[in-house]
C-alpha atoms as a PDB file:
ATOM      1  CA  UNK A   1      66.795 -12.723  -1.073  1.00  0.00           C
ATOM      2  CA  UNK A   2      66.795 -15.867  -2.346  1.00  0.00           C
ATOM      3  CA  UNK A   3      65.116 -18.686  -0.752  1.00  0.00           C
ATOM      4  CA  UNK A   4      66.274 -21.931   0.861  1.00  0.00           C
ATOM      5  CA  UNK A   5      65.296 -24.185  -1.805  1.00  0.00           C
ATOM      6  CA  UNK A   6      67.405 -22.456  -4.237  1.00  0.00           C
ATOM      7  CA  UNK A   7      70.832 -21.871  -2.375  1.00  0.00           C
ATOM      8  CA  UNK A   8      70.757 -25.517  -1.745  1.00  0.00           C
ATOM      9  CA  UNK A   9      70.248 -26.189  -5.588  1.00  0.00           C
ATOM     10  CA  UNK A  10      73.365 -23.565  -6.208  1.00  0.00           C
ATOM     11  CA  UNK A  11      75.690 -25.394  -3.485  1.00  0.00           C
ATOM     12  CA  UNK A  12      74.780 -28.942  -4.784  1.00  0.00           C
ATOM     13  CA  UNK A  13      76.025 -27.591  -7.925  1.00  0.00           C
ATOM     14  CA  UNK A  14      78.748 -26.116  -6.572  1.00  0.00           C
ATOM     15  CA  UNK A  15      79.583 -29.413  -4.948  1.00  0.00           C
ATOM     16  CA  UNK A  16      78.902 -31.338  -7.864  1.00  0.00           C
ATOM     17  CA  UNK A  17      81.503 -28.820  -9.584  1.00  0.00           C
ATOM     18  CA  UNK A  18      84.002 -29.724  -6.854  1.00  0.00           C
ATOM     19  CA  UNK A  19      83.628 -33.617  -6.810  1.00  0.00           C
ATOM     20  CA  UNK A  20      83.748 -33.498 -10.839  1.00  0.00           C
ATOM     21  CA  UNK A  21      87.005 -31.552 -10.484  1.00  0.00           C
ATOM     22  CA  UNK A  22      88.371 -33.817  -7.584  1.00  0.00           C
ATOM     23  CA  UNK A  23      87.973 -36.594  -9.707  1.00  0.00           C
ATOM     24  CA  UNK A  24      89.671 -35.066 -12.714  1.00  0.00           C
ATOM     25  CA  UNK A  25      92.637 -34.554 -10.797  1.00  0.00           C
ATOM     26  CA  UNK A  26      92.393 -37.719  -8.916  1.00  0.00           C
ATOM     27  CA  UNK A  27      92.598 -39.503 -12.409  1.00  0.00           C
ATOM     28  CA  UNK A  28      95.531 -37.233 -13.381  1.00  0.00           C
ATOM     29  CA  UNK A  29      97.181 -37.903  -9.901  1.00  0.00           C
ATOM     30  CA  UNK A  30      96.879 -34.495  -8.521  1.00  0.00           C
ATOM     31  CA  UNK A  31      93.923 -34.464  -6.244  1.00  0.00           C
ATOM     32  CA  UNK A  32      93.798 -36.181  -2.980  1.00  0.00           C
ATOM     33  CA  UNK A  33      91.620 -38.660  -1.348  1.00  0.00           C
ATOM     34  CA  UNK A  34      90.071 -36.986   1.553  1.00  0.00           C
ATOM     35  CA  UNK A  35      89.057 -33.997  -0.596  1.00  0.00           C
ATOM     36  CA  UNK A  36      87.004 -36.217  -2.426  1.00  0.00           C
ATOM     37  CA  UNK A  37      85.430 -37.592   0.195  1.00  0.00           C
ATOM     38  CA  UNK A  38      84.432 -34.641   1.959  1.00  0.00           C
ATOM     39  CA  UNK A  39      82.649 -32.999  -1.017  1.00  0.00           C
ATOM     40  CA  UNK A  40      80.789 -36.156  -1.327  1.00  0.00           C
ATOM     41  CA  UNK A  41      79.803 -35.967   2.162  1.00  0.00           C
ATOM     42  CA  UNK A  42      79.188 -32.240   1.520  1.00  0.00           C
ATOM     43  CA  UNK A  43      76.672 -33.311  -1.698  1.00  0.00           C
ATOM     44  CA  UNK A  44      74.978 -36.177   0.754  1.00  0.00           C
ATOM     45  CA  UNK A  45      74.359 -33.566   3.360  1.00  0.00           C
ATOM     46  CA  UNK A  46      73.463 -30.638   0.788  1.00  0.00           C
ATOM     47  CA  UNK A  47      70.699 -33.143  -0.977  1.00  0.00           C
ATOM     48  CA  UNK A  48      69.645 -33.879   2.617  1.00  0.00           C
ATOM     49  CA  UNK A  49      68.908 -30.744   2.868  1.00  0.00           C
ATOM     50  CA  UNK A  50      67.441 -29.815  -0.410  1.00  0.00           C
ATOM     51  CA  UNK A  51      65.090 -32.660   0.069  1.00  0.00           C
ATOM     52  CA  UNK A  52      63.800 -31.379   3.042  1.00  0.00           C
ATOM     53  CA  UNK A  53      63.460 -27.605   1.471  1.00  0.00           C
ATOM     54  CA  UNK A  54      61.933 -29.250  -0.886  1.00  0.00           C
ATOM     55  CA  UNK A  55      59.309 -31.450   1.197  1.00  0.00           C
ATOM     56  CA  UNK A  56      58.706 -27.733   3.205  1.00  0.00           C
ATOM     57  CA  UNK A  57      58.147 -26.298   0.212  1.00  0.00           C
ATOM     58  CA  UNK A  58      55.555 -28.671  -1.333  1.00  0.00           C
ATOM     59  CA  UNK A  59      53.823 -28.299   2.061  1.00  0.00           C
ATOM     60  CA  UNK A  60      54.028 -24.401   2.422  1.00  0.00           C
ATOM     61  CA  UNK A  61      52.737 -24.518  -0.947  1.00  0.00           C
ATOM     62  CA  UNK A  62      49.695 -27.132   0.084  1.00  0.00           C
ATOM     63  CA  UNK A  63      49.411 -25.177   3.022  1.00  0.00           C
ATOM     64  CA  UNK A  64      48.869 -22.136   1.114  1.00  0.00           C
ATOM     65  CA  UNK A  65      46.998 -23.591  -1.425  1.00  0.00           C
ATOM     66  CA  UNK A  66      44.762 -24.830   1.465  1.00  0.00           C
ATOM     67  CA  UNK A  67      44.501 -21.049   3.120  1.00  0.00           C
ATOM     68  CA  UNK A  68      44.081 -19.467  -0.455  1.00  0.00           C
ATOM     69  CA  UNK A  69      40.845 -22.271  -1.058  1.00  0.00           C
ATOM     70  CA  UNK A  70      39.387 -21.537   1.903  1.00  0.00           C
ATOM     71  CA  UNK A  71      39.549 -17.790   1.761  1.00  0.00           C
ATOM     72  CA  UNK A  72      37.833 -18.240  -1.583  1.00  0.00           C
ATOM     73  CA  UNK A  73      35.319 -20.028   0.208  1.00  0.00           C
ATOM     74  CA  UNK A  74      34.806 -17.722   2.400  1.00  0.00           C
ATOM     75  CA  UNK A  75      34.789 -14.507  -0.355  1.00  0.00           C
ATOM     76  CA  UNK A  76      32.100 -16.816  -1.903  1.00  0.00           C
ATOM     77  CA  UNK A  77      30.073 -17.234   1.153  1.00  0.00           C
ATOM     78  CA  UNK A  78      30.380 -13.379   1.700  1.00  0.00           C
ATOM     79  CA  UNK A  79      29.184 -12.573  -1.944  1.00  0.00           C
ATOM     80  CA  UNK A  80      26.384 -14.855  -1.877  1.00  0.00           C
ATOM     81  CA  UNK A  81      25.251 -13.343   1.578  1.00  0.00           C
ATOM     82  CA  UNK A  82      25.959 -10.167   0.242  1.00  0.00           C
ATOM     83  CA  UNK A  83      23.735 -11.038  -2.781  1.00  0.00           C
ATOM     84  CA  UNK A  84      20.862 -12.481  -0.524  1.00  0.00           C
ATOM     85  CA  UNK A  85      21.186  -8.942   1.614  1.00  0.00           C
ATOM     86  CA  UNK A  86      20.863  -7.393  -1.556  1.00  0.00           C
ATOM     87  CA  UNK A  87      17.456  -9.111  -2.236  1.00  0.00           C
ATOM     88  CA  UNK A  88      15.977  -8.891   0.984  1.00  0.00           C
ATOM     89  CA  UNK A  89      16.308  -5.287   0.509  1.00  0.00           C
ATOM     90  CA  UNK A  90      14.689  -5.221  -2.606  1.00  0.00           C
ATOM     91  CA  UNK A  91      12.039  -7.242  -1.438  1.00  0.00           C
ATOM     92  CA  UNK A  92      11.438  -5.033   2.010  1.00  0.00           C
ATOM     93  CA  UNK A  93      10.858  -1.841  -0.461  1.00  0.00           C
ATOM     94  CA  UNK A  94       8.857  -3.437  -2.545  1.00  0.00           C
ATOM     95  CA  UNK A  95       6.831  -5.034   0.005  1.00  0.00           C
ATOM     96  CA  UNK A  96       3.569  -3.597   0.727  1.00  0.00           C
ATOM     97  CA  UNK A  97       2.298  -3.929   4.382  1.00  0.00           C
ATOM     98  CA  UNK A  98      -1.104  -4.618   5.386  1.00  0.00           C
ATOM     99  CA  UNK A  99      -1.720  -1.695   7.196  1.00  0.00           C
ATOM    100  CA  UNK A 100      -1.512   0.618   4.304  1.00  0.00           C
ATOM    101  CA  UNK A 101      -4.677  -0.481   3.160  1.00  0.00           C
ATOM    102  CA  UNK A 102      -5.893  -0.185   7.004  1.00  0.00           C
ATOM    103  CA  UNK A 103      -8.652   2.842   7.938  1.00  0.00           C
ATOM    104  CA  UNK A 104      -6.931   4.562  10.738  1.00  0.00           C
ATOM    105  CA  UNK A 105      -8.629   7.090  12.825  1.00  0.00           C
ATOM    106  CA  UNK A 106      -7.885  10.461  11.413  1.00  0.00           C
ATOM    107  CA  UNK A 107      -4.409  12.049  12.479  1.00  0.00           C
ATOM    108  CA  UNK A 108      -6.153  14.728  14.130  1.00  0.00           C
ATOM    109  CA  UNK A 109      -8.630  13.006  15.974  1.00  0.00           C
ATOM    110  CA  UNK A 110      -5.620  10.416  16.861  1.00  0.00           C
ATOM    111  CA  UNK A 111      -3.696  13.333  18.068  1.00  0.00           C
ATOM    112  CA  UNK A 112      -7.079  14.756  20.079  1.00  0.00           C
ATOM    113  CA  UNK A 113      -7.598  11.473  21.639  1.00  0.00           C
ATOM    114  CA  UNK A 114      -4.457   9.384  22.069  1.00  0.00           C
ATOM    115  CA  UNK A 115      -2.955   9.368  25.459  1.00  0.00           C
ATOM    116  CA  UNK A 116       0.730   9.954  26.019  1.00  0.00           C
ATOM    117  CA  UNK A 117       2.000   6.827  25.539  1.00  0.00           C
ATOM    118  CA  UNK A 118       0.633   6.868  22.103  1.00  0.00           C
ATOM    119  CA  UNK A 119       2.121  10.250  21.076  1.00  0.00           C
ATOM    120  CA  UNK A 120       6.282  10.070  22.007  1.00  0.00           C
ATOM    121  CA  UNK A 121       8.493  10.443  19.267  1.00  0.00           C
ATOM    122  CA  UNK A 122       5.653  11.854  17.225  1.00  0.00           C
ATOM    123  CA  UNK A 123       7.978  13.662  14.996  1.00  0.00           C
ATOM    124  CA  UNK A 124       8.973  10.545  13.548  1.00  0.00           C
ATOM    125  CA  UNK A 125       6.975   9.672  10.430  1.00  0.00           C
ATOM    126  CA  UNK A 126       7.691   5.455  11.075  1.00  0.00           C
ATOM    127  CA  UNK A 127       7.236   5.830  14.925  1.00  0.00           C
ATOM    128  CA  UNK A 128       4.203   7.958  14.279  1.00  0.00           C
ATOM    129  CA  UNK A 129       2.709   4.932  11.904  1.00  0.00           C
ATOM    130  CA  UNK A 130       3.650   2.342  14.504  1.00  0.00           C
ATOM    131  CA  UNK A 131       1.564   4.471  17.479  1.00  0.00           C
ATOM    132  CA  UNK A 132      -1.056   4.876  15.496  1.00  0.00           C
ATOM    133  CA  UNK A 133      -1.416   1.199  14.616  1.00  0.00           C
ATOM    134  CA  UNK A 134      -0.747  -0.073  18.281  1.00  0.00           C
ATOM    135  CA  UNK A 135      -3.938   2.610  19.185  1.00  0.00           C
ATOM    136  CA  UNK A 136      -5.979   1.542  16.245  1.00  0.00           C
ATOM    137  CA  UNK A 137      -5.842  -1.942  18.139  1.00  0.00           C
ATOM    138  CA  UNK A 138      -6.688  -0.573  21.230  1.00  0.00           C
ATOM    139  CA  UNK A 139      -9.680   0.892  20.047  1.00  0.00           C
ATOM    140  CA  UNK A 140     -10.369  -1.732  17.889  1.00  0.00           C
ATOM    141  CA  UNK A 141      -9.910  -4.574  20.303  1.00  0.00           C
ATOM    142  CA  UNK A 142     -12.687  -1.979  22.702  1.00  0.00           C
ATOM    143  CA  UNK A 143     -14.999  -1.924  19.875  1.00  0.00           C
ATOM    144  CA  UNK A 144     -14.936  -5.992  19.527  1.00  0.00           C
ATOM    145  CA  UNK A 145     -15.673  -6.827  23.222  1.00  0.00           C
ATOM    146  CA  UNK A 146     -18.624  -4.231  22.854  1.00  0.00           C
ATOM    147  CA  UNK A 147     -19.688  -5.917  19.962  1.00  0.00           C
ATOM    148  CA  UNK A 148     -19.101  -9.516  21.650  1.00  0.00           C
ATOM    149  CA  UNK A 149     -21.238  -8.124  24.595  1.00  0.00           C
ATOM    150  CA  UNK A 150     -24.016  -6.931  22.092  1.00  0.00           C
ATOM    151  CA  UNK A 151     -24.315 -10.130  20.148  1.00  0.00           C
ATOM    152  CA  UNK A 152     -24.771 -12.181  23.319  1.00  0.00           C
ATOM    153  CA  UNK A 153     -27.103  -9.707  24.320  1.00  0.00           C
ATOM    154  CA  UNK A 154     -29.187 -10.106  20.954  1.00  0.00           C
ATOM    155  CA  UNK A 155     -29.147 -13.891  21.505  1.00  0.00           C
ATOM    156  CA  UNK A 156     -30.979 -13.345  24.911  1.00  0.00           C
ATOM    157  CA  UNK A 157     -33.387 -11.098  23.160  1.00  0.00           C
ATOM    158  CA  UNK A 158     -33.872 -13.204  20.560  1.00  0.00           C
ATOM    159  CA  UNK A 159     -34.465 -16.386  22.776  1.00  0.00           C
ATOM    160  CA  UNK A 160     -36.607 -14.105  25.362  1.00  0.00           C
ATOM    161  CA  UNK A 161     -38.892 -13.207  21.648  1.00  0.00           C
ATOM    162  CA  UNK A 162     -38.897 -17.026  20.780  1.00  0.00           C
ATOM    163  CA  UNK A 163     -40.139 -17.754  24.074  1.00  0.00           C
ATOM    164  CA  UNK A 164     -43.153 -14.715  23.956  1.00  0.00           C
ATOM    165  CA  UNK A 165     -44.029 -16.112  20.757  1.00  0.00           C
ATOM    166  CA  UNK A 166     -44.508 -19.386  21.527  1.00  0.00           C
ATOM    167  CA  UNK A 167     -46.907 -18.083  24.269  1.00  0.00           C
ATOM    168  CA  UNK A 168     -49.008 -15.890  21.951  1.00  0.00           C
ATOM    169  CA  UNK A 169     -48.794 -18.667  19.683  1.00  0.00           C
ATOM    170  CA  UNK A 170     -50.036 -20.981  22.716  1.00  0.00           C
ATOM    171  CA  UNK A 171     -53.041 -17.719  23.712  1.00  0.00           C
ATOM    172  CA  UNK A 172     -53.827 -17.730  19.789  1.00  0.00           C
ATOM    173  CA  UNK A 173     -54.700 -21.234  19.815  1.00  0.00           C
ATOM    174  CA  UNK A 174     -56.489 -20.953  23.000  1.00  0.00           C
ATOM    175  CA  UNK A 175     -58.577 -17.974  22.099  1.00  0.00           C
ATOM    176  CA  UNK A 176     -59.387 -20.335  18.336  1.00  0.00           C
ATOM    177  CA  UNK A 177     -60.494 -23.026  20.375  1.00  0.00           C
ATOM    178  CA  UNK A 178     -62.730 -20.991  22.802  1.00  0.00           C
ATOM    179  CA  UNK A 179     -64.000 -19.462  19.560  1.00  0.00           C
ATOM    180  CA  UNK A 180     -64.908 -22.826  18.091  1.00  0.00           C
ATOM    181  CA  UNK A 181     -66.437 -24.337  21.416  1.00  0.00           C
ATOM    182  CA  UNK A 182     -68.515 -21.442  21.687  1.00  0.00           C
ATOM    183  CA  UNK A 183     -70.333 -21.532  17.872  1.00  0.00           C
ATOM    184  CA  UNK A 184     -72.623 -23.558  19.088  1.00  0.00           C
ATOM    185  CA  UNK A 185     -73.730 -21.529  22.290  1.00  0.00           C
ATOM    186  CA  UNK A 186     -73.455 -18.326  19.887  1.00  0.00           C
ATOM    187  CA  UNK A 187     -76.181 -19.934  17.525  1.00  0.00           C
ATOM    188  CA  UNK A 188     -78.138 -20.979  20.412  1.00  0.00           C
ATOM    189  CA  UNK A 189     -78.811 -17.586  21.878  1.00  0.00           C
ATOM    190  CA  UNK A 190     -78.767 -16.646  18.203  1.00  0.00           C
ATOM    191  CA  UNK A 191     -82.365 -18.366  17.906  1.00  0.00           C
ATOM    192  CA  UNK A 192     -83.473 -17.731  21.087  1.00  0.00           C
ATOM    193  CA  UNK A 193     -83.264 -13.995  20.572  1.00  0.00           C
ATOM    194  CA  UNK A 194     -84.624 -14.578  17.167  1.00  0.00           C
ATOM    195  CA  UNK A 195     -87.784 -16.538  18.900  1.00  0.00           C
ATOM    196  CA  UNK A 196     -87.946 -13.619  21.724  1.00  0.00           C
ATOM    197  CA  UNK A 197     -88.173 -11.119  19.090  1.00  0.00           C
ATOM    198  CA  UNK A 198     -91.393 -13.420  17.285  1.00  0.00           C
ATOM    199  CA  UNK A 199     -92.971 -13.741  20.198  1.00  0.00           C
ATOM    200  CA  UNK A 200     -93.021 -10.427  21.001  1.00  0.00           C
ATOM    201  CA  UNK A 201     -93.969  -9.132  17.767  1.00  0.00           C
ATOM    202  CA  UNK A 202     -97.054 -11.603  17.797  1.00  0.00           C
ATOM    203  CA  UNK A 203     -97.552 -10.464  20.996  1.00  0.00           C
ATOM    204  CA  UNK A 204     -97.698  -6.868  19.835  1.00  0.00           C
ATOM    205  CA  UNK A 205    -100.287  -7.579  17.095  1.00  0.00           C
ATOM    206  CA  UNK A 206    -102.533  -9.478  19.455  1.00  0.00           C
ATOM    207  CA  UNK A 207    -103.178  -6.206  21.064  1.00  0.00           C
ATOM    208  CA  UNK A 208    -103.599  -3.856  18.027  1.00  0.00           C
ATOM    209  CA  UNK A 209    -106.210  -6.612  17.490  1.00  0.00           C
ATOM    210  CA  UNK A 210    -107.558  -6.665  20.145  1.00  0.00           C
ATOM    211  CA  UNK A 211    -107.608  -2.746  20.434  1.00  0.00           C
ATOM    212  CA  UNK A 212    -109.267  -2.387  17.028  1.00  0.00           C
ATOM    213  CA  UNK A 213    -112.113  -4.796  18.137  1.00  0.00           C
ATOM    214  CA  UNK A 214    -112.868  -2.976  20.656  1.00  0.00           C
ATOM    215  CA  UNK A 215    -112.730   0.415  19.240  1.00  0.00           C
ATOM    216  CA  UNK A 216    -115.253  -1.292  16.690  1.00  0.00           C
ATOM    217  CA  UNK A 217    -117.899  -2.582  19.328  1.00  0.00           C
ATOM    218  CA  UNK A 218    -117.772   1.064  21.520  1.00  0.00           C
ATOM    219  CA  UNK A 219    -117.908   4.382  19.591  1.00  0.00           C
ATOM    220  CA  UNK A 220    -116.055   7.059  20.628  1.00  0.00           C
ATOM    221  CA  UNK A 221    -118.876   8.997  21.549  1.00  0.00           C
ATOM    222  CA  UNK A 222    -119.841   6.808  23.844  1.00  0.00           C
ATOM    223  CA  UNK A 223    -116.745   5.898  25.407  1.00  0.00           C
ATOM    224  CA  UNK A 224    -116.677  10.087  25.679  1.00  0.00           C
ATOM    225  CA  UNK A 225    -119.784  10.064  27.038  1.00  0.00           C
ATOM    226  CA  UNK A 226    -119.481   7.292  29.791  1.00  0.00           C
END
């Protein structure tokens, strides 16, 4: 079917065919006046009209020119996306997650110990990982506060120690200082035994002395005897 454009084109030459034979026979006397007119207000009307098909045409063609852009656009937009989806996937299997280089508790003592929560869907491999990790930080969080709770605990120990210490420390010095004030006392009844002890052994001799002399002076006999 052929399109607006070109059946105006075809009747302004049809016109134009008219007019050209109007005038022929005008010059040779055998058209008339009024035919001639009308096919030139046929060809006004007729390029009226091409010149609008033609102006609907140049903007039909923007228009689709326009449409066919921005749907190229748009393909381009989709590749690229399509492209950056192809990517991420490459980079989310190559990607290796923390928790595979996470000690977990042992599946079976997981399974022993775990309460329900922890063990739906266990038949899936991925939801299996994910209960696992949510009860290693459970446990793991547990085990932290007890080991918050033991360091502060230490730290009172420790202070309690620091304090003990500085007491012995404080006795120790104490106990040096009654060791030092009492030298002299020590040597004091150091000689004063030592002079005792002289005395006494003087005194002891005195008496063998004095026992000899008078075993001398009186026989035994006599003593016997008496």
């Amino acid at each position: 079917m052929p399109n607006p454009h070109t059946a105006a084109l075809e009747e302004i030459d049809k016109v134009a065919g008219e007019v050209q034979t109007g005038i022929l026979e005008q010059r040779f006397g055998k058209a008339e006046q009024s035919l001639i007119q009308e096919n030139f207000d046929r060809l006004i009307d007729l390029h009226t009209v091409a010149y609008a098909s033609t102006k609907d045409s140049r903007q039909s063609t923007h228009d689709a020119k326009t449409n066919m852009n921005e749907k190229r656009l748009e393909l381009q937009d989709v590749m690229y996306e399509r492209k950056h989806i192809l990517e991420e996937i490459v980079q989310c299997r190559d990607f290796r997650s923390v928790y595979e280089d996470v000690e977990l508790i042992p599946l079976e003592e997981f399974l022993a110990k775990a309460g329900p929560e922890y063990l739906q869907n266990s038949d899936n491999p991925h939801q299996l990982m994910i209960n696992r990790l949510k009860y290693e930080l459970v446990v793991r969080t547990a085990l932290k506060g007890q080991k918050e709770a033991l360091e502060i605990e230490r730290a009172k120990l420790i202070k309690e120690n620091r304090k003990i210490r500085k007491k012995v420390d404080l006795f120790d010095k104490l106990l040096d200082d009654f060791v030092l004030s009492a030298a002299p006392v020590e040597e004091a009844l150091l000689a004063e035994s030592k002079t005792t002890i002289e005395d006494t052994e003087m005194s002891e001799n005195v008496a063998t002395e004095m026992v000899d002399t008078v075993a001398t002076q009186y026989p035994t006999d006599v003593m016997e005897t008496d």
